[in-house]
C-alpha atoms as a PDB file:
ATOM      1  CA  UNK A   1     106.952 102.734  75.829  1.00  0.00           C
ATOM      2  CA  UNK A   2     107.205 101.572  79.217  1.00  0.00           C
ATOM      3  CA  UNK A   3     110.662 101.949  80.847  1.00  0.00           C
ATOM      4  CA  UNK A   4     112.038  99.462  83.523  1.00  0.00           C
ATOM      5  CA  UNK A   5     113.567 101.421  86.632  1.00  0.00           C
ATOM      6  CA  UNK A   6     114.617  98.287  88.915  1.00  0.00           C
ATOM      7  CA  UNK A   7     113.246  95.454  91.174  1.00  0.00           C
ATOM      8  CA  UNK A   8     111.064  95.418  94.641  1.00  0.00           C
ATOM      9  CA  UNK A   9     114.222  94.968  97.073  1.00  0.00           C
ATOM     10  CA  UNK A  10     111.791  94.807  99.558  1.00  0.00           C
ATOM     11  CA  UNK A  11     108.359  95.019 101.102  1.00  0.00           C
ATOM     12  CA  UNK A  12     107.190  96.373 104.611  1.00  0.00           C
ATOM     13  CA  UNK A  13     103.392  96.427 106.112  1.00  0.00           C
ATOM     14  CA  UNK A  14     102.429  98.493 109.086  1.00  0.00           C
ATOM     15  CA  UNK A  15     100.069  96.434 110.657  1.00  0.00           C
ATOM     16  CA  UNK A  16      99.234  98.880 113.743  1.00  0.00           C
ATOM     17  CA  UNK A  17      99.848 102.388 112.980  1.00  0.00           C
ATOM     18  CA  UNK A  18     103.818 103.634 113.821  1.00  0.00           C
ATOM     19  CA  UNK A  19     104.027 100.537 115.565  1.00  0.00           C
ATOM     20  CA  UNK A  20     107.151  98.466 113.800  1.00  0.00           C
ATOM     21  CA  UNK A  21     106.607  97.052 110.265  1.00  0.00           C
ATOM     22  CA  UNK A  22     106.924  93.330 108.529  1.00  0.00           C
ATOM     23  CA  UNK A  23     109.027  92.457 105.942  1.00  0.00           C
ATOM     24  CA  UNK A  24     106.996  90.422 103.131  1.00  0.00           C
ATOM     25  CA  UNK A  25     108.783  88.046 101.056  1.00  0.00           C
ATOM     26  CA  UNK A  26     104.918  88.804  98.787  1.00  0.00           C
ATOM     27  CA  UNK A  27     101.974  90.526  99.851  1.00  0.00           C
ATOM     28  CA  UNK A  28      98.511  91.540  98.445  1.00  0.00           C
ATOM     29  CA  UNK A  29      98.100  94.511  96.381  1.00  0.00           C
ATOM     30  CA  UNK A  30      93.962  95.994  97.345  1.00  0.00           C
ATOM     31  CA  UNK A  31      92.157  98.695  96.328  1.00  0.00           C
ATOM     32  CA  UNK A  32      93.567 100.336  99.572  1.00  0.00           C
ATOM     33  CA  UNK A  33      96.763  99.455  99.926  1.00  0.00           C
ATOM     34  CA  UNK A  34      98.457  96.250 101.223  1.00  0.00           C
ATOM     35  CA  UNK A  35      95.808  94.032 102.588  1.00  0.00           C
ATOM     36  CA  UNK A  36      96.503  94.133 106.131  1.00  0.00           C
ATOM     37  CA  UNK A  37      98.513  97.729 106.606  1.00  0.00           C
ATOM     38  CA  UNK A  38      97.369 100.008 108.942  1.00  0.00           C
ATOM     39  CA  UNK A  39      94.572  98.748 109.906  1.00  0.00           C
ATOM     40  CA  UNK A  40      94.836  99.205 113.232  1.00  0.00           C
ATOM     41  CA  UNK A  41      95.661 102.256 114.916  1.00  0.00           C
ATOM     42  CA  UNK A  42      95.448 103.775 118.352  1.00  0.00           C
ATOM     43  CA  UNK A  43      93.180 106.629 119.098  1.00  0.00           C
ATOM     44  CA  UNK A  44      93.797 108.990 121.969  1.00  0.00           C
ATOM     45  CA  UNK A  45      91.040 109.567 124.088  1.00  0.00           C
ATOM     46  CA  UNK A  46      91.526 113.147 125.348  1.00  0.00           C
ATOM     47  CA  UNK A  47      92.004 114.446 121.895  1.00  0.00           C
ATOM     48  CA  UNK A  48      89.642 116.444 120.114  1.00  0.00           C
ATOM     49  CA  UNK A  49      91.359 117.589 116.957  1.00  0.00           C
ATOM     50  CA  UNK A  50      91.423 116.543 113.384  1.00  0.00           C
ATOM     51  CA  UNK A  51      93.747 113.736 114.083  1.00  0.00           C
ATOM     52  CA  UNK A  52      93.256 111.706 117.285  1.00  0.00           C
ATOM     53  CA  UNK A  53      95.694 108.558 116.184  1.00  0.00           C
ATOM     54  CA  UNK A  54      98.978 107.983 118.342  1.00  0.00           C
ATOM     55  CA  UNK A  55     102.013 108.556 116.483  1.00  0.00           C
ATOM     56  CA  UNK A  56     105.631 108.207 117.132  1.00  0.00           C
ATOM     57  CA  UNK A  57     105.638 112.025 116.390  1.00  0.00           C
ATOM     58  CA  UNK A  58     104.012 111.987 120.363  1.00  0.00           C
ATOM     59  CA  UNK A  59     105.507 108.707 120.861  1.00  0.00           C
ATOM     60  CA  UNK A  60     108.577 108.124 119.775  1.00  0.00           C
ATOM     61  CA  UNK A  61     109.079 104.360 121.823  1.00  0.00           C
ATOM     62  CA  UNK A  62     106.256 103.352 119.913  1.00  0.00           C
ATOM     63  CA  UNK A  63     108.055 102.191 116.771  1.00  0.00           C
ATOM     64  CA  UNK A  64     109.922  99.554 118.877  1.00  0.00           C
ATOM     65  CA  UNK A  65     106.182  97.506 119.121  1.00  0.00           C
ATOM     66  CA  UNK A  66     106.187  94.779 117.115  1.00  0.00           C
ATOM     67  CA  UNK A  67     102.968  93.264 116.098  1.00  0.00           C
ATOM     68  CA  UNK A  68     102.954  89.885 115.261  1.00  0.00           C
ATOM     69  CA  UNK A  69     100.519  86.728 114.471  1.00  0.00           C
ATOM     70  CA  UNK A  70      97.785  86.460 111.813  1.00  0.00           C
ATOM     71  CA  UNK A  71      94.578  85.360 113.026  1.00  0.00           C
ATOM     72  CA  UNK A  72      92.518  84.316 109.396  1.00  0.00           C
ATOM     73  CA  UNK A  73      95.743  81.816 108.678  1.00  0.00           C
ATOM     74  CA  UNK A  74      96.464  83.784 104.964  1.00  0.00           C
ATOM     75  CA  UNK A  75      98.384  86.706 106.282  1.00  0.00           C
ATOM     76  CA  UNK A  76      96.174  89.032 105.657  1.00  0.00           C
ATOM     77  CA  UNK A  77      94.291  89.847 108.789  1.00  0.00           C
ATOM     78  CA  UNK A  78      94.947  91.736 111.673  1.00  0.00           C
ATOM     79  CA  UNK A  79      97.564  90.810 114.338  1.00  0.00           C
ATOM     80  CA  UNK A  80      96.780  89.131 117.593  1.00  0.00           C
ATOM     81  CA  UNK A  81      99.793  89.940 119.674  1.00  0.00           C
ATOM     82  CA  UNK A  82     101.943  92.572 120.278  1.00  0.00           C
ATOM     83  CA  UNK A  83     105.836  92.451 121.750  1.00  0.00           C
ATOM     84  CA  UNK A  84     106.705  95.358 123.824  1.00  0.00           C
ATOM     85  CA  UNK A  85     110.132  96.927 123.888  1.00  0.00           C
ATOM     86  CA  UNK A  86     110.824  94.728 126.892  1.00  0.00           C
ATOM     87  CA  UNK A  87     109.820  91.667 125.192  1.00  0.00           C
ATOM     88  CA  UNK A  88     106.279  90.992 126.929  1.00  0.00           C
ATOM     89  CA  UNK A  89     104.093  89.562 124.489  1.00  0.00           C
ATOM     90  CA  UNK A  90     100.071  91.373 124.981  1.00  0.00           C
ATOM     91  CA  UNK A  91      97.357  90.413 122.838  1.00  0.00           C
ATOM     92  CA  UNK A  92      96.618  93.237 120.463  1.00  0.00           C
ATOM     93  CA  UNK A  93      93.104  94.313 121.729  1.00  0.00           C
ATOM     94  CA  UNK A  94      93.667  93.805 124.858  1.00  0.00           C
ATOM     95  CA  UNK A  95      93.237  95.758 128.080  1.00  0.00           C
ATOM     96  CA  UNK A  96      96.973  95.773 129.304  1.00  0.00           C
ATOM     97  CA  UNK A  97      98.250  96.766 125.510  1.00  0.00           C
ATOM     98  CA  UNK A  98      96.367  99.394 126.026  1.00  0.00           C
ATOM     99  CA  UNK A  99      97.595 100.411 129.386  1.00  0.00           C
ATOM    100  CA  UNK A 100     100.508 100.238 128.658  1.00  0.00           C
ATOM    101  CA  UNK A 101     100.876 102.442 125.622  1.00  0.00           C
ATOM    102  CA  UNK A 102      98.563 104.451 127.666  1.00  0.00           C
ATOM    103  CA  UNK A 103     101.194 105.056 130.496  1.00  0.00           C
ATOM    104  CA  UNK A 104     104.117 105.723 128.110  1.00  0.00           C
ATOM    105  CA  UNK A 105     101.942 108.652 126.721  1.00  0.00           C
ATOM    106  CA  UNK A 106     100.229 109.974 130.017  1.00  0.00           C
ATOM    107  CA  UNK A 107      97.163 109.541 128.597  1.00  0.00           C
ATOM    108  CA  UNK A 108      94.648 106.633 127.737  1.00  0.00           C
ATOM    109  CA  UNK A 109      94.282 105.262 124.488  1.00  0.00           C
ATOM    110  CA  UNK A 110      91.989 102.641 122.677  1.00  0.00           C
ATOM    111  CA  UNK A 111      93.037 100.505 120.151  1.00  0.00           C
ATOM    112  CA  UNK A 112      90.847 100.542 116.783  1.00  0.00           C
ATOM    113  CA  UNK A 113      90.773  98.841 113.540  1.00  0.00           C
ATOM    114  CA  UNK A 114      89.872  99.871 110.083  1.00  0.00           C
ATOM    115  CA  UNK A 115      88.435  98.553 106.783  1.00  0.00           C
ATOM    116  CA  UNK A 116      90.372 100.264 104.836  1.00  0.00           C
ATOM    117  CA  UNK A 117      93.257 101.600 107.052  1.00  0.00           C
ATOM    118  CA  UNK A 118      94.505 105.046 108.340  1.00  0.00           C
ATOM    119  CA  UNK A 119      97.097 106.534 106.161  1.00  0.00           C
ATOM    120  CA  UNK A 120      98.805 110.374 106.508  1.00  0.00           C
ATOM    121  CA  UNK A 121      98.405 110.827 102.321  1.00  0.00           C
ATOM    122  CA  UNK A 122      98.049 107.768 100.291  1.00  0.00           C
ATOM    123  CA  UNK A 123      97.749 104.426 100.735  1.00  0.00           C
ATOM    124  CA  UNK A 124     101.172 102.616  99.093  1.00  0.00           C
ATOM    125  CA  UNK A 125     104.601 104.852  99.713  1.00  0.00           C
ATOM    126  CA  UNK A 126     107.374 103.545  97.518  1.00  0.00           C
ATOM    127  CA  UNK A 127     111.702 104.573  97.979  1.00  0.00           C
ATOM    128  CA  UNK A 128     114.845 103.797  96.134  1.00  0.00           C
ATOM    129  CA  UNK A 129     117.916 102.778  97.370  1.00  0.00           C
ATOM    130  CA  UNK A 130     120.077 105.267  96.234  1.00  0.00           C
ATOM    131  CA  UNK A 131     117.650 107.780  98.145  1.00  0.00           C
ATOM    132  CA  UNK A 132     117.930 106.215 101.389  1.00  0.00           C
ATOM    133  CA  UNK A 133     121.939 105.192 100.864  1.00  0.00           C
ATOM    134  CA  UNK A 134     122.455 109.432 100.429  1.00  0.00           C
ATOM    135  CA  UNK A 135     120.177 110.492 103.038  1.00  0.00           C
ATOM    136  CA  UNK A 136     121.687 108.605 105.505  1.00  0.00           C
ATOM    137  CA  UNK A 137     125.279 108.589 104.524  1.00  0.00           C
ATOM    138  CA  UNK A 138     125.120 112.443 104.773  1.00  0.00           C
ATOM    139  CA  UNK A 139     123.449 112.990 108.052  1.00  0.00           C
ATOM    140  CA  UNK A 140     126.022 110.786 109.049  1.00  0.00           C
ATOM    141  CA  UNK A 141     124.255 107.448 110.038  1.00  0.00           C
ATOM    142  CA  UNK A 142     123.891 103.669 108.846  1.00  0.00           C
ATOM    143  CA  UNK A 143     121.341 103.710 106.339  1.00  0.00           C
ATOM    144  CA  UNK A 144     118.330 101.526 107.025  1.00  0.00           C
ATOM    145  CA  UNK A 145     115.281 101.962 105.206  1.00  0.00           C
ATOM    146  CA  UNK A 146     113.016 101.198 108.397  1.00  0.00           C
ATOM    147  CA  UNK A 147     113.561 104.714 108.414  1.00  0.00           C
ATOM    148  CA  UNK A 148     111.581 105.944 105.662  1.00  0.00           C
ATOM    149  CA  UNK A 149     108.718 103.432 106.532  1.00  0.00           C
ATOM    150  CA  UNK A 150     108.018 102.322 102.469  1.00  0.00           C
ATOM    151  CA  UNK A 151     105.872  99.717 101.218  1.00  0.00           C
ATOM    152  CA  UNK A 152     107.720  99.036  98.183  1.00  0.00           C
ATOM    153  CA  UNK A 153     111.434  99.219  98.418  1.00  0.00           C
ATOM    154  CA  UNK A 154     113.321  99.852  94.963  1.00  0.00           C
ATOM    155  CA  UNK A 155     116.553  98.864  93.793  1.00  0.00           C
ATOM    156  CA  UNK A 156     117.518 100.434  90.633  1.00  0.00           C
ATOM    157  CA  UNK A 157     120.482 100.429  88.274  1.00  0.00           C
ATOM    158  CA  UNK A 158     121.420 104.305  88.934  1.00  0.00           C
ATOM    159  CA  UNK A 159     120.733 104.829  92.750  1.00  0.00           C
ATOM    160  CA  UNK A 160     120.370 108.582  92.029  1.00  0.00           C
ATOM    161  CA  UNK A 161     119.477 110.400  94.770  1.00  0.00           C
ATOM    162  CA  UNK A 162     115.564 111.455  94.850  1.00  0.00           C
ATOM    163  CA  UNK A 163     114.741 109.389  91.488  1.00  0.00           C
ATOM    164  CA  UNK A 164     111.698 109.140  92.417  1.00  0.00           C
ATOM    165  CA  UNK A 165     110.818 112.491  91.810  1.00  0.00           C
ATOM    166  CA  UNK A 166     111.044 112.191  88.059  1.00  0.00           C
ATOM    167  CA  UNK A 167     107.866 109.319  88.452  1.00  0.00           C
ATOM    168  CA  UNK A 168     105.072 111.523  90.250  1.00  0.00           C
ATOM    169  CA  UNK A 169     102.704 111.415  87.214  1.00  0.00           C
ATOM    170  CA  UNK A 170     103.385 108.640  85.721  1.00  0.00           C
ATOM    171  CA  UNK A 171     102.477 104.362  86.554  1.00  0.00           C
ATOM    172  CA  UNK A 172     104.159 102.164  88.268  1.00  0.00           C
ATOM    173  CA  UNK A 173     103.341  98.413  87.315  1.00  0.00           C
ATOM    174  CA  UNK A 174     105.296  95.295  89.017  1.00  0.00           C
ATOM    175  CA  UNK A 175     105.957  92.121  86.995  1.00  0.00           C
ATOM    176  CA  UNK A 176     106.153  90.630  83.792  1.00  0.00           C
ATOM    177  CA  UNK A 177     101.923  89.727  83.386  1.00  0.00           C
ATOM    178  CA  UNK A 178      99.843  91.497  81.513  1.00  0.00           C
ATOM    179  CA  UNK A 179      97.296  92.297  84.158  1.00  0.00           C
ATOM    180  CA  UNK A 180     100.118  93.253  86.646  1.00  0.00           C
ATOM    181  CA  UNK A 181      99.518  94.959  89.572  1.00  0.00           C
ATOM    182  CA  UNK A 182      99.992  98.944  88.855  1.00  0.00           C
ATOM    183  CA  UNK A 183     100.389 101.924  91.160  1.00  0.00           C
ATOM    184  CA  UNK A 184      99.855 105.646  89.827  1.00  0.00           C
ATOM    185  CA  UNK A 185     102.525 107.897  91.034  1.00  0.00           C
ATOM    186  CA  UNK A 186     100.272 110.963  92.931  1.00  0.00           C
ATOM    187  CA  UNK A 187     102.992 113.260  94.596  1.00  0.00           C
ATOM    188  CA  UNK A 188     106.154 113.685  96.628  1.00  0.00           C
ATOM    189  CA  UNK A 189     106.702 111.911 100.120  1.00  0.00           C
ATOM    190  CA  UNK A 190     106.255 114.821 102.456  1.00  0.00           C
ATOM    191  CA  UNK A 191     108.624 113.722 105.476  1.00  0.00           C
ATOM    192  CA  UNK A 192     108.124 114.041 109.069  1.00  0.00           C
ATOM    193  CA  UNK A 193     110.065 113.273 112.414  1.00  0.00           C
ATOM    194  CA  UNK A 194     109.707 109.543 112.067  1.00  0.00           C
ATOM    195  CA  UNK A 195     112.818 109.259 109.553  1.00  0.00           C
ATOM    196  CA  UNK A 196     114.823 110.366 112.675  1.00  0.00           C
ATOM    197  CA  UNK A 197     114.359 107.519 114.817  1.00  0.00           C
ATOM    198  CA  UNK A 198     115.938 103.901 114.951  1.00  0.00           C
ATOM    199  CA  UNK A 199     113.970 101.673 114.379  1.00  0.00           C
ATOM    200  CA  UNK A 200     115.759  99.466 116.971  1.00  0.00           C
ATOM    201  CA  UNK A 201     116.441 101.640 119.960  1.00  0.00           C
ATOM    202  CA  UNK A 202     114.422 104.482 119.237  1.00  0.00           C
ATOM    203  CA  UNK A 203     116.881 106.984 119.903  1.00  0.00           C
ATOM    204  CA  UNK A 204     116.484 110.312 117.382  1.00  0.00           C
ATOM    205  CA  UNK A 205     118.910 111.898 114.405  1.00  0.00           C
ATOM    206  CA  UNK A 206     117.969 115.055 114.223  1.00  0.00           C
ATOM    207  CA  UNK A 207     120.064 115.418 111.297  1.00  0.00           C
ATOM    208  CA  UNK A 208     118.095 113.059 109.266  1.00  0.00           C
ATOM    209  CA  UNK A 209     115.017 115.254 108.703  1.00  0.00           C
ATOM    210  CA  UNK A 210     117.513 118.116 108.314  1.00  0.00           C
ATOM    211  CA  UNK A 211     118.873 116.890 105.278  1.00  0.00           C
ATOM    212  CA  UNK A 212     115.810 116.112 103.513  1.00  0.00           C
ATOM    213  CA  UNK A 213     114.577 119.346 104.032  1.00  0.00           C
ATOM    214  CA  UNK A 214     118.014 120.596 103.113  1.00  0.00           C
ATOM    215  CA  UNK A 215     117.969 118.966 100.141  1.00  0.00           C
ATOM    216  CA  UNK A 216     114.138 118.572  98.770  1.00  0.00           C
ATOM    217  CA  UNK A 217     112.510 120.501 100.607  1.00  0.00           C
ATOM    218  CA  UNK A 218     111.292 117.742 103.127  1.00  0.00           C
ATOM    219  CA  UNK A 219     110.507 115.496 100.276  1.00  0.00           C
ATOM    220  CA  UNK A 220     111.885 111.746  99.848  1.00  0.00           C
ATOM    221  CA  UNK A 221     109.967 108.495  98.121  1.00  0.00           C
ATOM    222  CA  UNK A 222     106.389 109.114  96.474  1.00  0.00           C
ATOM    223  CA  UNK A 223     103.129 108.115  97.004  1.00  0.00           C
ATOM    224  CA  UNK A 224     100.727 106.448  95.009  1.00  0.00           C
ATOM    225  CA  UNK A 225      97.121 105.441  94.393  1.00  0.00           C
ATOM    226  CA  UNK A 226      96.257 101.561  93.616  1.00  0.00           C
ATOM    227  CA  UNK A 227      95.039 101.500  89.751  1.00  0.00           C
ATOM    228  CA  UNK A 228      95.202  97.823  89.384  1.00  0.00           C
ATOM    229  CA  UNK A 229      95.299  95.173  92.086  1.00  0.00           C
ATOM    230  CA  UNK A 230      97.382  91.756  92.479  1.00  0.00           C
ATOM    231  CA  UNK A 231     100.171  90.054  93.899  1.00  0.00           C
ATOM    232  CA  UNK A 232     103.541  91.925  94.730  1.00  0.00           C
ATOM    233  CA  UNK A 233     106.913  89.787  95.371  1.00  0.00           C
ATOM    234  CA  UNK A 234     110.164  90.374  95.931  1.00  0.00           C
ATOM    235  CA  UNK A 235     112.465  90.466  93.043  1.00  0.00           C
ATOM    236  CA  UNK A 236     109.831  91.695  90.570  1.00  0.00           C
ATOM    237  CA  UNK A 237     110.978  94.353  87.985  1.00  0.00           C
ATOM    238  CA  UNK A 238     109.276  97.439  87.880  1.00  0.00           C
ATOM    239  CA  UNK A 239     108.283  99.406  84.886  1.00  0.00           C
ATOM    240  CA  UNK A 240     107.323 102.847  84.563  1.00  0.00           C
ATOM    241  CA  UNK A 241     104.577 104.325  82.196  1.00  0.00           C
ATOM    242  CA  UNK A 242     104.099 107.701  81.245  1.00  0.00           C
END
């Protein structure tokens, strides 16, 4: 029998890649991933690696970009502007975006969109509350789940740290319908520098990625694959299937 571990708290899409996320009272569960998450992403021209995309791992100031506007009027579609840290508002495929993420990095970079989006491991990540509350309250900072970059936000009735751990195998479905939109628990979170910057000023916490590889081995929230699609909202319960 299914088991219910708590309610979406929140939701978050990534509309350009490390760029800042938007909160979603509801958003649209695809085939790969929230329609409109990572779609866009910028590619660095001089690279010639596996992995061209800009990061905030090379550039940290670029979490404080905030992408913002829907062309296509549902939500859905890409951005058209983006709000620098200073506040200047640049359209998102524009030239002078580009220049100027281009100039933070010392190198030029081209902004380019996806189908089906660019993600690290899987295409929906999903924390608890109780995860992010411990994380942060022992490597001593406010806890903000901006941090931790999630899709799907849990609050459940234990808050036990790393929870999610015990799901990785199992399915995650949200709401009360019958066809409601389900997400099969793949593997562990596998954490990198972004936890240890604020989300507001940038600035880093060492401390933070410290802990989680202190205390699971670099491992916090789960990952999943998209097994049925639909509508998530906030407030739905969750229910977990083995």
């Amino acid at each position: 029998m299914p088991i219910e571990i708590g309610r979406i708290e929140a939701l978050f899409r990534y509309p350009v890649k490390s760029m800042g996320g938007e909160p979603l009272e509801q958003a649209t569960l695809g085939w790969h991933g929230l329609e409109g998450d990572r779609r866009l992403a910028f590619r660095r021209l001089e690279e010639r690696g596996n992995f061209p995309w800009l990061s905030a791992s090379k550039l940290p100031s670029l979490i404080r970009f905030a992408p913002h506007g829907r062309a296509d009027g549902n939500g859905d579609g890409p951005p058209t502007h983006v709000r620098t840290p200073e506040g200047e508002e640049l359209p998102v495929f524009g030239e002078a975006l580009a220049a100027d993420v281009g100039r933070r990095l010392g190198a030029p970079v081209e902004m380019m969109q996806f189908k089906h989006g660019i993600f690290d491991e899987a295409s929906i990540s999903v924390i608890a509350a109780g995860t992010v509350r411990e994380i942060c309250r022992l490597a001593g900072t406010y806890a903000d789940v901006r941090r931790f970059r999630p899709n799907i936000f849990l609050r459940t009735p234990d808050e036990v740290l790393f929870e999610e751990d015990q799901w990785v195998g199992g399915v995650l479905t949200f709401g009360d319908a019958g066809d409601a939109p389900s997400v099969s628990v793949t593997m562990r979170d596998i954490r990198c520098v972004m936890v240890n910057f604020d989300p507001d000023g940038g600035s880093a916490t060492p401390e933070m990625m410290k802990t989680v590889v202190r205390l699971n081995q670099n491992n916090a929230g789960v990952y999943g694959t998209v097994t049925r699609t639909g509508l998530l909202a906030v407030g739905q319960r969750v229910l977990l299937h083995r």
